[in-house]
Protein backbone atom coordinates (compact mmCIF):
# COMPACT_ATOMS: atom_id res chain seq x y z
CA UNK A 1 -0.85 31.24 -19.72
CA UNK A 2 1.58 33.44 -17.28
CA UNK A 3 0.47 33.99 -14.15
CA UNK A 4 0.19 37.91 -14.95
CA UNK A 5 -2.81 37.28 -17.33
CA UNK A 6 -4.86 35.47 -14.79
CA UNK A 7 -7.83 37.52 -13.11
CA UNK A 8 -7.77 36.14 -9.52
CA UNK A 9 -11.54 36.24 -9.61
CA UNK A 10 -12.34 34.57 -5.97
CA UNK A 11 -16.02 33.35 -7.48
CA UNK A 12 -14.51 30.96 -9.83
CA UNK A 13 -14.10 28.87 -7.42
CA UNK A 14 -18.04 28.08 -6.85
CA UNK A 15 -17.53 26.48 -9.65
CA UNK A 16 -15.81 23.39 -7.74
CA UNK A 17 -19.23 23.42 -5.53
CA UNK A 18 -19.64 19.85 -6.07
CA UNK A 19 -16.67 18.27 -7.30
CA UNK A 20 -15.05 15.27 -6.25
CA UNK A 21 -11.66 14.43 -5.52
CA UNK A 22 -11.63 11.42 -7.51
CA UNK A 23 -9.88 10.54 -10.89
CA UNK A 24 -12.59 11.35 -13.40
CA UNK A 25 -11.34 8.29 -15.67
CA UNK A 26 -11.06 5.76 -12.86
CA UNK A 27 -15.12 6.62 -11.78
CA UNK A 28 -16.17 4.13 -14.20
CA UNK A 29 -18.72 1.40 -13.67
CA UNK A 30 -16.71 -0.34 -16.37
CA UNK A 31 -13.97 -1.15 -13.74
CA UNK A 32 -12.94 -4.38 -14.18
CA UNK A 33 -12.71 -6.43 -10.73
CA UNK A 34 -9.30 -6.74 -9.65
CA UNK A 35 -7.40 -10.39 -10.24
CA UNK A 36 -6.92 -12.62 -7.17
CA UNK A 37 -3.97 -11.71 -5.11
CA UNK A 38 -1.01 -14.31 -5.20
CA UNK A 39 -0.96 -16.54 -2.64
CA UNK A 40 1.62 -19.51 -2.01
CA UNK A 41 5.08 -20.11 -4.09
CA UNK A 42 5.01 -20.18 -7.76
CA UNK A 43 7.55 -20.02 -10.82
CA UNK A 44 7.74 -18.28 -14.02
CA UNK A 45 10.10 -17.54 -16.89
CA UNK A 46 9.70 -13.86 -16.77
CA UNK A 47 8.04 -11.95 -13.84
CA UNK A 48 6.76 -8.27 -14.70
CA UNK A 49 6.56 -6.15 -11.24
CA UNK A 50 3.83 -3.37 -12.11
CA UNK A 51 0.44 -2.66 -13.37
CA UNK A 52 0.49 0.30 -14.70
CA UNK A 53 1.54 0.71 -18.85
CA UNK A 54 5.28 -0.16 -18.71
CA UNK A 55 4.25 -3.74 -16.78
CA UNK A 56 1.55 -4.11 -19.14
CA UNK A 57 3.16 -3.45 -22.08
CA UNK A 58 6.26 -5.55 -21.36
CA UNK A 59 4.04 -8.70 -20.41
CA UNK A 60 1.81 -8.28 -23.40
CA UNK A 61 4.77 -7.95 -25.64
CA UNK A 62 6.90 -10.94 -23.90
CA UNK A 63 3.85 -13.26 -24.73
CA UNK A 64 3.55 -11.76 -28.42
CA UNK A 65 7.25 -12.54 -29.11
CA UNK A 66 6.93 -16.47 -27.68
CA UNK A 67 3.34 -17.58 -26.62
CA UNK A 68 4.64 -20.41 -24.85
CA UNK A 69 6.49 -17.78 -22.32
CA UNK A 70 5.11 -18.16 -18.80
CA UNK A 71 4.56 -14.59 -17.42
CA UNK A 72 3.45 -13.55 -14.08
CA UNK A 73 2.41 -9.76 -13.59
CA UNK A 74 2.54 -8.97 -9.73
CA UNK A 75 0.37 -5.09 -8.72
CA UNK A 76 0.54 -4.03 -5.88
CA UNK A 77 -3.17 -2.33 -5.74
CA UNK A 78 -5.11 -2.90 -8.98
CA UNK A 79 -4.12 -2.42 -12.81
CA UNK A 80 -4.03 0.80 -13.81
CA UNK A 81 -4.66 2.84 -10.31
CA UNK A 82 -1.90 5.21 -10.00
CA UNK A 83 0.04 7.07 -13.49
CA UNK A 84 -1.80 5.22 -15.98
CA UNK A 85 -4.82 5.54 -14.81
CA UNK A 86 -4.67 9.44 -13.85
CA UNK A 87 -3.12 11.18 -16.85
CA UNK A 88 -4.27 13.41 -19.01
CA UNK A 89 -4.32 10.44 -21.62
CA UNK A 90 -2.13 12.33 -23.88
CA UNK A 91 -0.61 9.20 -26.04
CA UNK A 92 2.39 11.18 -27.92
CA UNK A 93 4.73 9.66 -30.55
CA UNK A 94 7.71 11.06 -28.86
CA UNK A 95 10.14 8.90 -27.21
CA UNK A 96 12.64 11.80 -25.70
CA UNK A 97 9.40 13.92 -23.98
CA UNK A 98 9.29 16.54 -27.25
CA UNK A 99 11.28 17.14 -29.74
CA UNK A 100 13.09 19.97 -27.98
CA UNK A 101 14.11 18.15 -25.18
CA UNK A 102 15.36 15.00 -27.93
CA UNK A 103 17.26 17.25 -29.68
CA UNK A 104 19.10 19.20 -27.27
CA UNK A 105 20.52 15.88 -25.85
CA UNK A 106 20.61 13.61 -28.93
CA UNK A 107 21.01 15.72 -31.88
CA UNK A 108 23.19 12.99 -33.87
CA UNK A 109 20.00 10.37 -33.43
CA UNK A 110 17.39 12.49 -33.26
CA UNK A 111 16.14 11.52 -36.87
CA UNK A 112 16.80 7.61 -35.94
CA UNK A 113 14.10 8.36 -32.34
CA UNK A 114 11.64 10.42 -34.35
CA UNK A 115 11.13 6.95 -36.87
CA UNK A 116 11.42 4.94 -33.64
CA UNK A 117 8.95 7.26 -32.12
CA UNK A 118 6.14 7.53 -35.09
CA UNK A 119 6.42 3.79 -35.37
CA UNK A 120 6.07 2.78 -31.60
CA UNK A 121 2.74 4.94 -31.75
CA UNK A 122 1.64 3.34 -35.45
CA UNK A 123 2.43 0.26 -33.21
CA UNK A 124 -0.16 1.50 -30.19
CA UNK A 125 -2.92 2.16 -32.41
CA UNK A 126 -2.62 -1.10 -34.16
CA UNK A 127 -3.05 -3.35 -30.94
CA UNK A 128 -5.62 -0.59 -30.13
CA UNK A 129 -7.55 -2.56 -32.82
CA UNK A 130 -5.80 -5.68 -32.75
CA UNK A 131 -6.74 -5.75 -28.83
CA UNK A 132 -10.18 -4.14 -29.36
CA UNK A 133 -8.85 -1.73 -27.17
CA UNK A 134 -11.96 0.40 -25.91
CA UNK A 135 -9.84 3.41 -25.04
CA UNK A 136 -11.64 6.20 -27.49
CA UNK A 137 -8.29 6.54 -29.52
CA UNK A 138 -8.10 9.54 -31.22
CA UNK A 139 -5.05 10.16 -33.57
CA UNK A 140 -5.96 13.92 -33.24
CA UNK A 141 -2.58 15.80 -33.00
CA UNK A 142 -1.65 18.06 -30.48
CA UNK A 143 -1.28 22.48 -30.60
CA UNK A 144 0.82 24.30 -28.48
CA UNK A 145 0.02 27.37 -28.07
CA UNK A 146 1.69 30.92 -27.02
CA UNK A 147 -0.25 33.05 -25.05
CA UNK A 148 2.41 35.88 -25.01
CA UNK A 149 4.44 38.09 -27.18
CA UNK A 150 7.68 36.14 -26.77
CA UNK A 151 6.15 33.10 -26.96
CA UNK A 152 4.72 33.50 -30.10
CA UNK A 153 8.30 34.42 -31.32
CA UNK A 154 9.81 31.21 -30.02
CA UNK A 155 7.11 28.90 -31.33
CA UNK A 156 8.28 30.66 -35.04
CA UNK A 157 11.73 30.15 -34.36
CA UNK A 158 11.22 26.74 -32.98
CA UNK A 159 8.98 25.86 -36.80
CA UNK A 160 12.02 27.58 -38.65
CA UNK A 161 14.72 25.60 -36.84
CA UNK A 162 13.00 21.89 -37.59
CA UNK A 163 12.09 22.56 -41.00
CA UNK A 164 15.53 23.28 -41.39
CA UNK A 165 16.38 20.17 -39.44
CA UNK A 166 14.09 18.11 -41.92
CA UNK A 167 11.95 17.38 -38.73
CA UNK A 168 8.48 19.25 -39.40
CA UNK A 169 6.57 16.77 -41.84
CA UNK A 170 3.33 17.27 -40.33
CA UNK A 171 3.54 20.18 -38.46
CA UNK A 172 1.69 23.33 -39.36
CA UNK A 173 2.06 27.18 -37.70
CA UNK A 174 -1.03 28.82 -36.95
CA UNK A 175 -1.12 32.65 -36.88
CA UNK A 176 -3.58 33.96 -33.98
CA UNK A 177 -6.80 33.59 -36.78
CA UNK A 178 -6.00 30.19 -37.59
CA UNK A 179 -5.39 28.88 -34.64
CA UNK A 180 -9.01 30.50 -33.36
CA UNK A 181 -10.56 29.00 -35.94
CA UNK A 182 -9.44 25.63 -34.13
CA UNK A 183 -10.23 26.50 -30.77
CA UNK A 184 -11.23 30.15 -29.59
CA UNK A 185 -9.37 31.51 -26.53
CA UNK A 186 -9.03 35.43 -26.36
CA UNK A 187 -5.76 34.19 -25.08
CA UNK A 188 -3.93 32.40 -27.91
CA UNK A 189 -1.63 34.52 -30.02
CA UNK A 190 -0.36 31.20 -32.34
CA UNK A 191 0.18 27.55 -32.17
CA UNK A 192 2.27 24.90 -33.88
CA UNK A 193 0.11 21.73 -34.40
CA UNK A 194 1.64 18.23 -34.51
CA UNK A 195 -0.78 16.67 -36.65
CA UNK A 196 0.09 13.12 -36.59
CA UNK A 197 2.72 12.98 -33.22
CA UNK A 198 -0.32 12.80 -30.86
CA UNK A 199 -3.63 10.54 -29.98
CA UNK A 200 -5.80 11.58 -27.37
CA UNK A 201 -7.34 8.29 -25.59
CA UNK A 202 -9.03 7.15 -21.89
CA UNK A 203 -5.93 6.54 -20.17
CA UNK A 204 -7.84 3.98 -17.57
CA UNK A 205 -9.58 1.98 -20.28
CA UNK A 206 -6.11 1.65 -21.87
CA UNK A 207 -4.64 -0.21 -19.17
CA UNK A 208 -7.65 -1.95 -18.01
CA UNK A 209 -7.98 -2.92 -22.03
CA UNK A 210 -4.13 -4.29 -21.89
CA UNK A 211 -5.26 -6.27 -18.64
CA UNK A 212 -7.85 -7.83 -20.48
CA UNK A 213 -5.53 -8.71 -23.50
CA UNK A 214 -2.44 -10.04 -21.38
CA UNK A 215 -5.23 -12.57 -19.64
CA UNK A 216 -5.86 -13.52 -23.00
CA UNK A 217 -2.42 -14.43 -24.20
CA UNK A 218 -2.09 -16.42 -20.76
CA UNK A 219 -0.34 -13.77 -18.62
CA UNK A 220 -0.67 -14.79 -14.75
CA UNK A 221 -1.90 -11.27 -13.20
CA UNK A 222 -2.05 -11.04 -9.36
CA UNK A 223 -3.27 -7.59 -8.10
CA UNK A 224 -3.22 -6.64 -4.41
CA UNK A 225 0.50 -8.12 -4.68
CA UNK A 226 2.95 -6.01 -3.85
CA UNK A 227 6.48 -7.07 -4.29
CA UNK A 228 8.09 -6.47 -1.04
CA UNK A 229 12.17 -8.04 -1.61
CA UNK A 230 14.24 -9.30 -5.15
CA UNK A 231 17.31 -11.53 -4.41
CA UNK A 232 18.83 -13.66 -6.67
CA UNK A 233 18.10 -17.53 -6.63
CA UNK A 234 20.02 -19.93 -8.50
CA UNK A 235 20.53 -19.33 -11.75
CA UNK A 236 17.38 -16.85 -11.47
CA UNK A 237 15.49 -14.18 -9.11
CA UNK A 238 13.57 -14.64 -6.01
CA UNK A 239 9.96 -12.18 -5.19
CA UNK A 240 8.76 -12.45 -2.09
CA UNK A 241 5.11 -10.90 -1.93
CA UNK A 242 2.63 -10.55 1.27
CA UNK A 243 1.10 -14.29 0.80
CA UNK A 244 3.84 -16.09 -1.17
CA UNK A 245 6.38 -15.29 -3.37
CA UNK A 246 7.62 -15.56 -7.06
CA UNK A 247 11.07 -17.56 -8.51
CA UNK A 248 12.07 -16.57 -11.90
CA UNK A 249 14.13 -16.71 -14.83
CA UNK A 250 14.05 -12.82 -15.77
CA UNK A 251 12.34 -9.77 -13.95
CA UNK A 252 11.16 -6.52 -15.72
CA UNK A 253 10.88 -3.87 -13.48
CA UNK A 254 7.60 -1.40 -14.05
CA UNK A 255 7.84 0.27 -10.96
CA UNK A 256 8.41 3.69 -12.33
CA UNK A 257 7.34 6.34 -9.73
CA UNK A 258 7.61 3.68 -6.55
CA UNK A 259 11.08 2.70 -4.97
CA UNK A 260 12.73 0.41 -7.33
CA UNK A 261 13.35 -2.89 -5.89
CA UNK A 262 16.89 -1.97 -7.15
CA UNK A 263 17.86 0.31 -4.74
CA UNK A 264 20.92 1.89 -6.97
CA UNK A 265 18.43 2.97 -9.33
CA UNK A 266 16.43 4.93 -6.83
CA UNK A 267 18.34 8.58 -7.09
CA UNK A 268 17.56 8.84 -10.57
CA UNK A 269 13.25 9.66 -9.77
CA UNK A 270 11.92 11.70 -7.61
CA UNK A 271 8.69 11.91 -7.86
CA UNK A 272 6.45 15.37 -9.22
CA UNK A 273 2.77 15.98 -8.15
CA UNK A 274 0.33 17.32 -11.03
CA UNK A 275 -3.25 17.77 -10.64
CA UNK A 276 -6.51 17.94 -12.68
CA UNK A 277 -9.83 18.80 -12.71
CA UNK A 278 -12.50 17.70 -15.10
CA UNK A 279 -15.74 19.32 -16.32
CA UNK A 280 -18.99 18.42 -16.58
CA UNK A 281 -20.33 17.72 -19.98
CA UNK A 282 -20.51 20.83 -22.48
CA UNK A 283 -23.37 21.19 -23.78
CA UNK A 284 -23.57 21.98 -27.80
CA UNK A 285 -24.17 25.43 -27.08
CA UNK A 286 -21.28 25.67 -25.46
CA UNK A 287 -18.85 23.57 -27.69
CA UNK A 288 -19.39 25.44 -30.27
CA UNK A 289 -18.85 28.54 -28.42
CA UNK A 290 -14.98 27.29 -28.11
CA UNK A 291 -15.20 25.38 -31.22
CA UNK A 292 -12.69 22.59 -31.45
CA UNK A 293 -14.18 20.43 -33.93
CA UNK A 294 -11.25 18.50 -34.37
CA UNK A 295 -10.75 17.67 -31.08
CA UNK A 296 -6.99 18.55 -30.50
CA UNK A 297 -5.07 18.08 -27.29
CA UNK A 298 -3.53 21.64 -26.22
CA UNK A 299 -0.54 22.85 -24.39
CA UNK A 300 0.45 25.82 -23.45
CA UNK A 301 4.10 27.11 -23.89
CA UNK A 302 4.71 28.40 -19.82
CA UNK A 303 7.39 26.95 -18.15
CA UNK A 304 4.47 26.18 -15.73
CA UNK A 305 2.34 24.90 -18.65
CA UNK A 306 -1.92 23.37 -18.93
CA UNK A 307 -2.32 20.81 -20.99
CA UNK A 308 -6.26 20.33 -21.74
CA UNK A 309 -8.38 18.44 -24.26
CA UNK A 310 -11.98 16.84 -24.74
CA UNK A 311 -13.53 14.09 -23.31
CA UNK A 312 -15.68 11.25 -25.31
CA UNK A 313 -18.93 12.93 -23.89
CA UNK A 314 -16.96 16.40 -24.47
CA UNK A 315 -15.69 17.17 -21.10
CA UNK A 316 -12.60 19.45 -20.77
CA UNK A 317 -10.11 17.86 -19.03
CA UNK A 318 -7.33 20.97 -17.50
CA UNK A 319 -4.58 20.03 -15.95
CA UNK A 320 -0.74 20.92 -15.01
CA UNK A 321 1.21 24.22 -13.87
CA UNK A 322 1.65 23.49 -10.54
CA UNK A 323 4.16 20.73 -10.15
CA UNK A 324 4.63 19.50 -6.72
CA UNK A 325 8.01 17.75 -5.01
CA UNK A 326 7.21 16.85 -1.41
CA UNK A 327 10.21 17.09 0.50
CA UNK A 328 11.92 13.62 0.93
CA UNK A 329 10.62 12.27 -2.57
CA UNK A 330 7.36 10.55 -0.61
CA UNK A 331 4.75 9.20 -2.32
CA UNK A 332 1.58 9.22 0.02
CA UNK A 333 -1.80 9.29 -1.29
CA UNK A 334 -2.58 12.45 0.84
CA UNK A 335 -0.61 14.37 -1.65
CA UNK A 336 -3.07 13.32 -4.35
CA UNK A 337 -5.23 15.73 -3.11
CA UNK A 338 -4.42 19.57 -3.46
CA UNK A 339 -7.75 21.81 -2.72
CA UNK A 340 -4.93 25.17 -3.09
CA UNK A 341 -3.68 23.85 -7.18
CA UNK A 342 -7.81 23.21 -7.99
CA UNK A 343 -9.08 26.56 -7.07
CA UNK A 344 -5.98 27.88 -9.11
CA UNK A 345 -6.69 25.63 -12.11
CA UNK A 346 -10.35 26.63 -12.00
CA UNK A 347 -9.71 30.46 -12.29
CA UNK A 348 -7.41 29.44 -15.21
CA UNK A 349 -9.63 27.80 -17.33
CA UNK A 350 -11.57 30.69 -16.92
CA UNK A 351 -9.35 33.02 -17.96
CA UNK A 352 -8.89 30.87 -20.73
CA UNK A 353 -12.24 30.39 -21.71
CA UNK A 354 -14.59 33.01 -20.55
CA UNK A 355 -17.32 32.07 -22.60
CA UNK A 356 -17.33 28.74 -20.17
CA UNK A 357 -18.16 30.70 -17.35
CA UNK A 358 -20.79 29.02 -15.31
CA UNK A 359 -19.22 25.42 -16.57
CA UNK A 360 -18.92 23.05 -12.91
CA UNK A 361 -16.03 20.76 -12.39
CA UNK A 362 -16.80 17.59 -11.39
CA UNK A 363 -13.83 15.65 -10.80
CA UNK A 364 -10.47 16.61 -9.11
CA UNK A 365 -7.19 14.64 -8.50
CA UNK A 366 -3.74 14.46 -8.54
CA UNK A 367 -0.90 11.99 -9.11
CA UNK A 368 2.51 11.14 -8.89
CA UNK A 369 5.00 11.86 -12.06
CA UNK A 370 8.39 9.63 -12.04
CA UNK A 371 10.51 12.57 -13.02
CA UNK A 372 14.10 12.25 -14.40
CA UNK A 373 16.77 14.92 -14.66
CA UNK A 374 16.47 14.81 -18.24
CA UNK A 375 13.05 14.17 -18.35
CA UNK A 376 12.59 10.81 -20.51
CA UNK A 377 13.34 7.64 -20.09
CA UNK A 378 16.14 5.53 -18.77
CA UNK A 379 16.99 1.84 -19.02
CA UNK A 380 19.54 -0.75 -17.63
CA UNK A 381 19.89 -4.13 -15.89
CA UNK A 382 20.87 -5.26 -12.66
CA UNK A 383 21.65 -9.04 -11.14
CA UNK A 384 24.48 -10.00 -14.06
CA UNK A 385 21.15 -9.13 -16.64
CA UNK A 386 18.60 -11.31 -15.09
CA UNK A 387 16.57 -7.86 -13.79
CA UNK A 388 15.77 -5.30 -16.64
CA UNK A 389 13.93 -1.64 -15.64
CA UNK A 390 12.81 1.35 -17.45
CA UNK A 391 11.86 4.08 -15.89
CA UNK A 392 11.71 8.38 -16.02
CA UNK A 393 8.83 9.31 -18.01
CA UNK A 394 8.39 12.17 -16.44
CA UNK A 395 4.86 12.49 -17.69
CA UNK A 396 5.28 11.69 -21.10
CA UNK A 397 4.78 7.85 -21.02
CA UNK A 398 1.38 6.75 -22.40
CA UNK A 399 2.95 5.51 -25.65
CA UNK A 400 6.93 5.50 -24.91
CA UNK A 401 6.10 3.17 -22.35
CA UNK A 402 5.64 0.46 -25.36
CA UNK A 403 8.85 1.51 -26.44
CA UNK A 404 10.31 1.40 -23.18
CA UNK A 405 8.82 -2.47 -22.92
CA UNK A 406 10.70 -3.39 -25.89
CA UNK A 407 13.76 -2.15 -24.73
CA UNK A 408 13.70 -4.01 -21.42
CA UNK A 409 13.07 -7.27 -23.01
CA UNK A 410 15.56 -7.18 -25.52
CA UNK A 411 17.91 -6.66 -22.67
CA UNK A 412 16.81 -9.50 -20.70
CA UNK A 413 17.01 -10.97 -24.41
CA UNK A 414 20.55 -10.10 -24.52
CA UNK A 415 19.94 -8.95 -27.71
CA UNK A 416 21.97 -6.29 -29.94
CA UNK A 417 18.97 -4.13 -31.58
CA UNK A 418 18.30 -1.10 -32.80
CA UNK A 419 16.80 -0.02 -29.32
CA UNK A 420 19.87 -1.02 -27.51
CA UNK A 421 22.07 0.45 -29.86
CA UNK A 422 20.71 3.75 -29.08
CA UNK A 423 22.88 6.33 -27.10
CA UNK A 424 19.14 7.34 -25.24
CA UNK A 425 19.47 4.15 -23.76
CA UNK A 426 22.83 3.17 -23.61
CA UNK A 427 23.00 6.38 -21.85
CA UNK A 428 22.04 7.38 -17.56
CA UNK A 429 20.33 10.71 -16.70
CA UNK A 430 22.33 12.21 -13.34
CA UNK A 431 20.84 11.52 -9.88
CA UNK A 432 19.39 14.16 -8.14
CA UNK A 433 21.07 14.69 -4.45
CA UNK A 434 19.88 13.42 -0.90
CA UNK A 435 18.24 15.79 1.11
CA UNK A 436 18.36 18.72 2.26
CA UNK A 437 20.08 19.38 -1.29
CA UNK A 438 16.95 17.83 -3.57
CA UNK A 439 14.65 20.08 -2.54
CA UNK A 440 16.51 22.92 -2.01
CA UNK A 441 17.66 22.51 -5.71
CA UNK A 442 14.15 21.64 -7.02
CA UNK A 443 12.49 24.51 -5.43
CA UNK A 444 14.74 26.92 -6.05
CA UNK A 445 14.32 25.57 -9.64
CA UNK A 446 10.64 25.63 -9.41
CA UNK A 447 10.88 29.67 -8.86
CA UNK A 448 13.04 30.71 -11.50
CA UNK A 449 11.13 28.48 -14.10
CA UNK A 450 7.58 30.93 -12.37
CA UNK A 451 9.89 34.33 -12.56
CA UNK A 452 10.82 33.37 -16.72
CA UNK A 453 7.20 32.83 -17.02
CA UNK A 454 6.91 36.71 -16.09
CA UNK A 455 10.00 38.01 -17.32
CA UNK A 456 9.50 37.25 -20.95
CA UNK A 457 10.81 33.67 -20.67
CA UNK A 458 14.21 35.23 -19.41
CA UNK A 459 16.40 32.29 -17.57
CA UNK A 460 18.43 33.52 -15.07
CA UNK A 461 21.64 32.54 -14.53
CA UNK A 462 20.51 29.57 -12.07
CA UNK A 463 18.61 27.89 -14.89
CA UNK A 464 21.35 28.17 -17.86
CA UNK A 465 23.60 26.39 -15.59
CA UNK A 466 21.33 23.78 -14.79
CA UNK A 467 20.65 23.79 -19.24
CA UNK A 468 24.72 23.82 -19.75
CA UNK A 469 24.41 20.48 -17.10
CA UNK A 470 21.89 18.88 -18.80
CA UNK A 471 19.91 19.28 -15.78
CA UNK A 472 15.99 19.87 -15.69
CA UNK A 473 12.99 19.43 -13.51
CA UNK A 474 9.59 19.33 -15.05
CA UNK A 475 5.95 17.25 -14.61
């Protein structure tokens, strides 16, 4: 929704009375208890730096490809604290963070990462059950929705252009009635649903579900292990951590949003702030009121966009348009918390849904985003291909972080595949400048996407250049 159809009704925000600033999905007496720290040398063949899904994934797949692999995973909190476990828990089949964004850059493979995409995400569901992955996996699809006049145009455009493409099997258009009869906002004017592209799942249960399953292929996980310095050694890499330290053959890097311990790689992130709030349960009165019987995510077509959907005990989870860079590219656990963004996000939803008024919020957080200039992922190696990292998500990496796994370890694999052969990965995203310049840039950035948003999506001339660059900053 554009900022212009927002009320700015001040008593909307008694309806954060008595929330907490906690992640909703990490409040879980289901918590696992954290693995013992590392302490004392040890050795591996492949040593996976991070927690969160990429370190999970890639350990979990390194054991599935040869069981007799010794893996360490080294976290520097606990499994699943920051990203993975704060997310909207969005799982989407895209690799290059939308279609859009994959075909503006890689139009001549664009066909090739769609397959790559829908079978990475057949490929998450099936350890889902493989796993017994108690995540609530829903393969629900996701809508996007205009809530203005131009909007609506582009989404037709947009379903014109890929069916002409040959890239809208299983996508549908929804005129204003249609898409009501999904889910009732007095603000939707159309929608394009992805009904296969997108599961909806409990982002912390995911990675606390992967913990669980790496233990039980024989990964070594050590949280509360932070991995302070990587040198080489020998023929392989040296860890040192806070008790001990780590020698090994290969090193996958999951680091994403944190300072890579490859310091060349660090210009290419900077990292994006997006907040959340979550509701308290609706009650059936009220679900039906909105409808949404089939449980869709949602997105919004802003340049400063929500993204929403239901909970397992039918929550609303509403989250995104303000997108944070703290000047400096710190990440500091005082900017997960953003009282300003919630009371904004509350009158939103409202607007949204009126017939939710009197709904509370219980939960409210924020999170760190490892965003890229081009917004998806990016690979490579360092250390003569001993140390492998993916990394860039920009928000999009519940499922392309599998993908992203793969990749890494054919790398350290050496390995010619159909990954690797991909310009996407062959390829680098440019690195955004030191300071003063990155957030000067960003910001400046950040207001021209909020004046489109009110000017009928019209991009001034800063933001075609930055398009004709192949430059971008989003959450």
């Amino acid at each position: 929704m554009a900022p212009r159809a927002m009320s700015g009704s001040s008593d909307r925000t008694a309806s954060l009375a008595g929330v907490r600033p906690v992640p909703y999905w990490l409040d879980d007496p289901g918590r696992p208890r954290p693995e013992p720290a590392l302490t004392g040398p040890t050795g591996c063949d492949l040593l996976v730096v991070g927690g969160g899904y990429s370190g999970l994934w890639t350990a979990l797949l390194a054991k599935e490809r040869d069981p007799g692999r010794d893996v360490v995973l080294l976290e520097g909190r606990e499994v699943g604290w920051a990203a993975s476990g704060r997310n909207g828990g969005f799982c989407a089949a895209s690799l290059t963070h939308g279609l859009a964004n994959g075909l503006a850059r890689w139009p001549g493979e664009i066909h090739r990462l769609e397959d790559l995409g829908a079978r990475n995400l057949d490929a998450v569901e099936d350890a889902v059950a493989r796993y017994s992955l108690d995540c609530g996996f829903e393969r629900t699809g996701e809508i996007d929705v205009a809530t203005e006049p131009y909007q609506a145009r582009e989404l037709t455009a947009w379903h014109r252009e890929i069916e002409a493409r040959g890239l809208a099997d299983g996508y549908t258009h929804l005129d204003a009635d249609a898409l009501r009869e999904q889910i009732d906002s007095p603000t939707f004017r159309s929608g394009l649903w992805d009904r296969r592209g997108v599961a909806m799942l409990n982002p912390a249960r995911l990675a606390w579900g992967l913990k669980r399953a790496c233990l039980g292929l024989g990964v070594r996980v050590h949280e509360h292990t932070p991995a302070l310095t990587l040198r080489q050694h020998g023929p392989g890499m040296s860890v040192r951590t806070p008790y001990g330290g780590v020698r090994a053959r290969t090193v996958a890097l999951g680091t994403n949003v944190f300072p890579s311990l490859v310091r060349r790689v660090r210009p290419y992130t900077v990292p994006v702030y997006d907040y959340a709030l979550m509701t308290e349960p609706l009650t059936g009165a009220r679900l039906a009121s909105v409808g949404w019987r089939n449980r869709q995510g949602i997105g919004d077509s802003a340049n400063r966009f929500h993204y929403f959907r239901l909970s397992a005990d039918n929550r609303v989870l509403w989250g995104g348009f303000d997108a944070v860079y703290p000047y400096g590219g710190r990440v500091r656990a005082e900017y997960d918390d953003r009282p300003e963004t919630y009371a904004r996000l509350a009158d939103h939803f409202f607007t949204c849904f009126p017939q939710l008024e009197g709904v509370r919020f219980t939960h409210a957080w924020g999170g760190a985003i490892d965003t890229c200039s081009r917004f998806s992922p990016f690979f490579g190696t360092a250390h003569r291909g001993r140390v492998a990292y993916a990394a860039g998500y920009t928000g999009l990496g519940v499922g392309a972080t599998r993908f992203g796994a793969e990749v890494m370890l054919d790398l350290l694999a050496g390995e010619r595949t159909e990954r690797t052969e991909l310009e996407m990965v062959r390829s680098r995203p440019l690195p955004f400048p030191p300071e003063p310049f990155a957030w000067a840039g960003i910001a400046l950035t950040q207001w021209s996407l909020a004046r489109a948003d009110t000017h009928d999506g019209h991009r001034n001339l800063w933001l075609r250049t930055m398009d004709r660059l192949g430059l971008g900053f989003d959450s």
